[in-house]
C-alpha atoms as a PDB file:
ATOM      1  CA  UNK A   1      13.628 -82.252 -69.860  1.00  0.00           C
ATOM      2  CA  UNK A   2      13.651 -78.722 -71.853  1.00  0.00           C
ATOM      3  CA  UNK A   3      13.237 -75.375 -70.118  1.00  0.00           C
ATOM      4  CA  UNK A   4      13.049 -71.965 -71.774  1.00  0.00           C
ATOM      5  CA  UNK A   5      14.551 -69.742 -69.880  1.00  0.00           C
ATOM      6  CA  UNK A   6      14.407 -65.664 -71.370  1.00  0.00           C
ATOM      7  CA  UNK A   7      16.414 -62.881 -69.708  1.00  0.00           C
ATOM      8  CA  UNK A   8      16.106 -59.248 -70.421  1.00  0.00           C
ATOM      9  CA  UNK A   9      17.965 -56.137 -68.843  1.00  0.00           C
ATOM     10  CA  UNK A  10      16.230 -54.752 -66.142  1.00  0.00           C
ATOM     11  CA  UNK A  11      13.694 -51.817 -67.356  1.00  0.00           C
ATOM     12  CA  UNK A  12      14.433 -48.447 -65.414  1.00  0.00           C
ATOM     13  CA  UNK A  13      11.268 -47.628 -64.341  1.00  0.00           C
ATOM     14  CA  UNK A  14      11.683 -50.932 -62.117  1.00  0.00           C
ATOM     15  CA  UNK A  15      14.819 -50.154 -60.787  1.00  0.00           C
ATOM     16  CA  UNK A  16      13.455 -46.608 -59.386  1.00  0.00           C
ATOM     17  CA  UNK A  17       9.861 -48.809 -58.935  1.00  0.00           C
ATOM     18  CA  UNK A  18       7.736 -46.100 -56.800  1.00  0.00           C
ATOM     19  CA  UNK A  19       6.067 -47.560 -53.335  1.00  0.00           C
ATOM     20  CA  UNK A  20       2.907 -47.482 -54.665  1.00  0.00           C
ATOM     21  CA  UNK A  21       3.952 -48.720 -58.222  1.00  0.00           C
ATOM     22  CA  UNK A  22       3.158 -52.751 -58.670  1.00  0.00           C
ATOM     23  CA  UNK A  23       4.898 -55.007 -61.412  1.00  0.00           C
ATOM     24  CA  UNK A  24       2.803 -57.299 -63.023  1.00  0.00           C
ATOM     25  CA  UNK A  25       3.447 -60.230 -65.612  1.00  0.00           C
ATOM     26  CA  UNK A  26       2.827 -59.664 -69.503  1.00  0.00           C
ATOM     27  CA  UNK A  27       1.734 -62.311 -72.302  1.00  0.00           C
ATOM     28  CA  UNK A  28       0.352 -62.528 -75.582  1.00  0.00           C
ATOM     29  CA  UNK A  29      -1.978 -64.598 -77.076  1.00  0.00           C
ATOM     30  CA  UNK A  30      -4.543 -64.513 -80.041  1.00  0.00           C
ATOM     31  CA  UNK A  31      -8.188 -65.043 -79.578  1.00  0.00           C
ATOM     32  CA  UNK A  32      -7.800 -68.020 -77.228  1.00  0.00           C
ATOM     33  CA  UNK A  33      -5.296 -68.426 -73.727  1.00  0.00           C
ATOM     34  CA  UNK A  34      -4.297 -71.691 -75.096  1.00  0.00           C
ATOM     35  CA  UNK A  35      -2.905 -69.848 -78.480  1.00  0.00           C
ATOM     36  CA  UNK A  36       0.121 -68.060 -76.705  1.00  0.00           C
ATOM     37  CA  UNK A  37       2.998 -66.998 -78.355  1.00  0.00           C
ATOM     38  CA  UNK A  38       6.039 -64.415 -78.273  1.00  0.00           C
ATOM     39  CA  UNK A  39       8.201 -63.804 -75.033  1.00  0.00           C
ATOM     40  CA  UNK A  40       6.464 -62.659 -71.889  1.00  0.00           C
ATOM     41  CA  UNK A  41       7.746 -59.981 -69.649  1.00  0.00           C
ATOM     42  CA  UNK A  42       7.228 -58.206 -67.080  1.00  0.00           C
ATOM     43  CA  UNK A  43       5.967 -54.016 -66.986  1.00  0.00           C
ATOM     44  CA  UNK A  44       5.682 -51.769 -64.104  1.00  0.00           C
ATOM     45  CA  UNK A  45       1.996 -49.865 -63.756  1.00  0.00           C
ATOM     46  CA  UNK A  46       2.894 -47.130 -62.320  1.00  0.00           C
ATOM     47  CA  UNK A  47       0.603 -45.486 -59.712  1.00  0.00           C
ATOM     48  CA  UNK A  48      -2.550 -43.223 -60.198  1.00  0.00           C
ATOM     49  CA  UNK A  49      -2.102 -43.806 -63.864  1.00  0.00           C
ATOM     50  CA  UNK A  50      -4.628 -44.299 -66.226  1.00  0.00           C
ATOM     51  CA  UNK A  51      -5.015 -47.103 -68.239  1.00  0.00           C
ATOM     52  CA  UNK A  52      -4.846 -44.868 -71.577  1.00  0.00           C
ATOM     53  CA  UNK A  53      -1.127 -43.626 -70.082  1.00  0.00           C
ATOM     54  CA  UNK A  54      -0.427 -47.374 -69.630  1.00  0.00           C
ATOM     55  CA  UNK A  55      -1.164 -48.773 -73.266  1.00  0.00           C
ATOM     56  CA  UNK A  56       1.172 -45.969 -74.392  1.00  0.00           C
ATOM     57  CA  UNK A  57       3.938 -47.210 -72.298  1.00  0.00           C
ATOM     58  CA  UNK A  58       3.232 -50.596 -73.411  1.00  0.00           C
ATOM     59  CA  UNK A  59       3.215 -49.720 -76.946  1.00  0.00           C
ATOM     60  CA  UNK A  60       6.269 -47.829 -76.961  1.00  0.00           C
ATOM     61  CA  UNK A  61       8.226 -50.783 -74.930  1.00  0.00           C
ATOM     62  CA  UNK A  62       6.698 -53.203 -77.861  1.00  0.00           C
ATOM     63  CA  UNK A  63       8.158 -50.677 -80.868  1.00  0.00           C
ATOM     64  CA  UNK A  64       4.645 -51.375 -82.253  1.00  0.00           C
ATOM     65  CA  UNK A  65       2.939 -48.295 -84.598  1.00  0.00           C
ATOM     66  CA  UNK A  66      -0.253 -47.291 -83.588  1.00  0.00           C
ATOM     67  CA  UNK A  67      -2.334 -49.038 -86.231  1.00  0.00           C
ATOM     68  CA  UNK A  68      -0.969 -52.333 -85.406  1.00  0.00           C
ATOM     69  CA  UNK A  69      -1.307 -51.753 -81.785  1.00  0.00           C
ATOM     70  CA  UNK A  70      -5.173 -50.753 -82.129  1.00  0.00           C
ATOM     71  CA  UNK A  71      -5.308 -53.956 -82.982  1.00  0.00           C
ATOM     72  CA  UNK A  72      -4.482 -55.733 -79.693  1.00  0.00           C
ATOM     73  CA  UNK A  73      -7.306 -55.830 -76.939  1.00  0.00           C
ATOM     74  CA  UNK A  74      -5.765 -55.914 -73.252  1.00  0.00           C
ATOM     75  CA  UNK A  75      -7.160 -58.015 -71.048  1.00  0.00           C
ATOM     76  CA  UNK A  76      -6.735 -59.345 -67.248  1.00  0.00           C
ATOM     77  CA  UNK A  77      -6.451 -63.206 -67.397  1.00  0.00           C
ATOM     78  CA  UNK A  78      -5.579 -66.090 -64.561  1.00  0.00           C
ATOM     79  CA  UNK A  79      -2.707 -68.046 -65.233  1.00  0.00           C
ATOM     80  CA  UNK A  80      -3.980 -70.803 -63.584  1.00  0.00           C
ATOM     81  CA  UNK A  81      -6.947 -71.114 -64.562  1.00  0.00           C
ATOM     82  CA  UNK A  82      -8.295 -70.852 -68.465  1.00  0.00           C
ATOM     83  CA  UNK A  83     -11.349 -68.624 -67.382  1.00  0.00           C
ATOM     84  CA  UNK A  84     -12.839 -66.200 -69.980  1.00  0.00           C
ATOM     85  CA  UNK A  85     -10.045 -63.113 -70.226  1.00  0.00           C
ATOM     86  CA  UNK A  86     -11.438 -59.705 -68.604  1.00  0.00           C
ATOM     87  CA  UNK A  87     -11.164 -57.327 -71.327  1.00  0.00           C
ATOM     88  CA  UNK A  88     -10.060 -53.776 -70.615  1.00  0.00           C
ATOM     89  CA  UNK A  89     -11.976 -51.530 -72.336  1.00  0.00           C
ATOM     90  CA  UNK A  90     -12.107 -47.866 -69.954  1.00  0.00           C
ATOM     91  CA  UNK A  91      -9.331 -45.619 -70.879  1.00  0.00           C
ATOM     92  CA  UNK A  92      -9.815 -43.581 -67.442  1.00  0.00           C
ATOM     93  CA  UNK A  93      -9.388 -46.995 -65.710  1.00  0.00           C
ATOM     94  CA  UNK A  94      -6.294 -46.767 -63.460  1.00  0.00           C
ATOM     95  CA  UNK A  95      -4.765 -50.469 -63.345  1.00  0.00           C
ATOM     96  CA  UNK A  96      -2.319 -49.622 -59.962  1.00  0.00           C
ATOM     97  CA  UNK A  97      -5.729 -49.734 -58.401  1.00  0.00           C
ATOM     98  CA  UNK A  98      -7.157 -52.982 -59.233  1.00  0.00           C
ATOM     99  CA  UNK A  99      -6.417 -55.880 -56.652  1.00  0.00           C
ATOM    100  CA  UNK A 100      -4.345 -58.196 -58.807  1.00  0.00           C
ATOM    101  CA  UNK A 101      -3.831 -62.070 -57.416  1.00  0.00           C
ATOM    102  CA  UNK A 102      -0.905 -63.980 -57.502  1.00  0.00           C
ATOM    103  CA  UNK A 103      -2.012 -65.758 -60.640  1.00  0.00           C
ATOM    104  CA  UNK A 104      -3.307 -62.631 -62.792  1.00  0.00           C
ATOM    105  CA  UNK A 105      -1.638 -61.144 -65.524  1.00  0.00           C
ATOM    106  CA  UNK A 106      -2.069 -58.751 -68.329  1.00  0.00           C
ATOM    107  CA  UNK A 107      -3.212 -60.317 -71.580  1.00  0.00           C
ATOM    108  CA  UNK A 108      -2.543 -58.750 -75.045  1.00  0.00           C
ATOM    109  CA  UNK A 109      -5.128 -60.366 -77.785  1.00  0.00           C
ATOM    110  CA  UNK A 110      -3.844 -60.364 -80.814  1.00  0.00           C
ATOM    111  CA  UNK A 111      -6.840 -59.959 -83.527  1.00  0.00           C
ATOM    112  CA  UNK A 112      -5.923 -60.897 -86.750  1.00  0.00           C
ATOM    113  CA  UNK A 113      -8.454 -62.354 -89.817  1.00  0.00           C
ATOM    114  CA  UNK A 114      -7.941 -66.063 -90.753  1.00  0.00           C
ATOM    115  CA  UNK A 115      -6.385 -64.995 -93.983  1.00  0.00           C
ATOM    116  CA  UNK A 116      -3.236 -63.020 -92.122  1.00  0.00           C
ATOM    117  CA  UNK A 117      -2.579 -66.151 -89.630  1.00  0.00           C
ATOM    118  CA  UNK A 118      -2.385 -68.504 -92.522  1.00  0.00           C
ATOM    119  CA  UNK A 119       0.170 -65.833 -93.980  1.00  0.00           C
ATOM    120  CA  UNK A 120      -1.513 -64.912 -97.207  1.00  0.00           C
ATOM    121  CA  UNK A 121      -2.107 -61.218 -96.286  1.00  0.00           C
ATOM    122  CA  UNK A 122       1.387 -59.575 -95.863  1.00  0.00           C
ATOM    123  CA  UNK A 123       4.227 -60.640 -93.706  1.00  0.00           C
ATOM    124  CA  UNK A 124       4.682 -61.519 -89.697  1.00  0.00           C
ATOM    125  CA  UNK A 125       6.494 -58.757 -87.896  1.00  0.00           C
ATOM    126  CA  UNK A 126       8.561 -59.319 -84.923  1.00  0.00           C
ATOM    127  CA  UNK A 127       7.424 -57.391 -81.688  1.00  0.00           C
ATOM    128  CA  UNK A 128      10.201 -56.010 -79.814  1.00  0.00           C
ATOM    129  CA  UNK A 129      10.429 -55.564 -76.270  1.00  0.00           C
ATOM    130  CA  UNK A 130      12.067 -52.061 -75.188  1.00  0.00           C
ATOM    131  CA  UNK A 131      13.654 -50.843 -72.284  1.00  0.00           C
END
């Protein structure tokens, strides 16, 4: 039996995690939950901060620009479950708020066109995950 197993050095902001700060799981997938890919992680939303402050973060830990980030939709998905993803779309929205269950998680939706995932337009870039 194969198990991946990833480690990663332990972000900052979740060493000095604030009381009213929550950590919440991290994946990505494109279009579909069943199409994941990359490495998940984990990211702290911090409290009383809006969701606009949040993508930031999240695009600075990913080393993404901010073309190719504009491209991924966040959304709130159930791990165990494949129900429709719950797309994020209210930049004054502050995430520490919402009630998350044990099996939610933060989605990134990678759109691309059919002619980039079969490789024709340009080249795959790696996404790296910052501290």
């Amino acid at each position: 039996e194969q198990v991946t197993l990833y480690a990663e050095e332990i972000p900052q902001e979740e060493i000095e995690l604030g009381a009213d700060d929550k950590i919440i799981h991290v994946f990505h997938f494109t279009k579909e939950l069943l199409c994941a890919h990359g490495i998940p992680f984990k990211f702290v939303l911090k409290a009383d901060e809006s969701f606009s402050e949040a993508k930031l973060r999240l695009r600075l830990r990913l080393g993404m620009s901010e073309k190719d980030f504009s491209k991924v939709k966040i959304a709130i998905v159930r791990a165990e479950s494949y129900t429709d993803p719950e797309y994020i779309d209210d930049d004054d929205l502050v995430l520490s708020w919402y009630d998350f269950d044990d099996d939610q998680l933060l989605g990134l939706d990678y759109l691309e066109t059919k002619t980039e995932r079969a490789g024709i337009v340009g080249s795959e870039k790696a996404i790296f995950i910052r501290e």
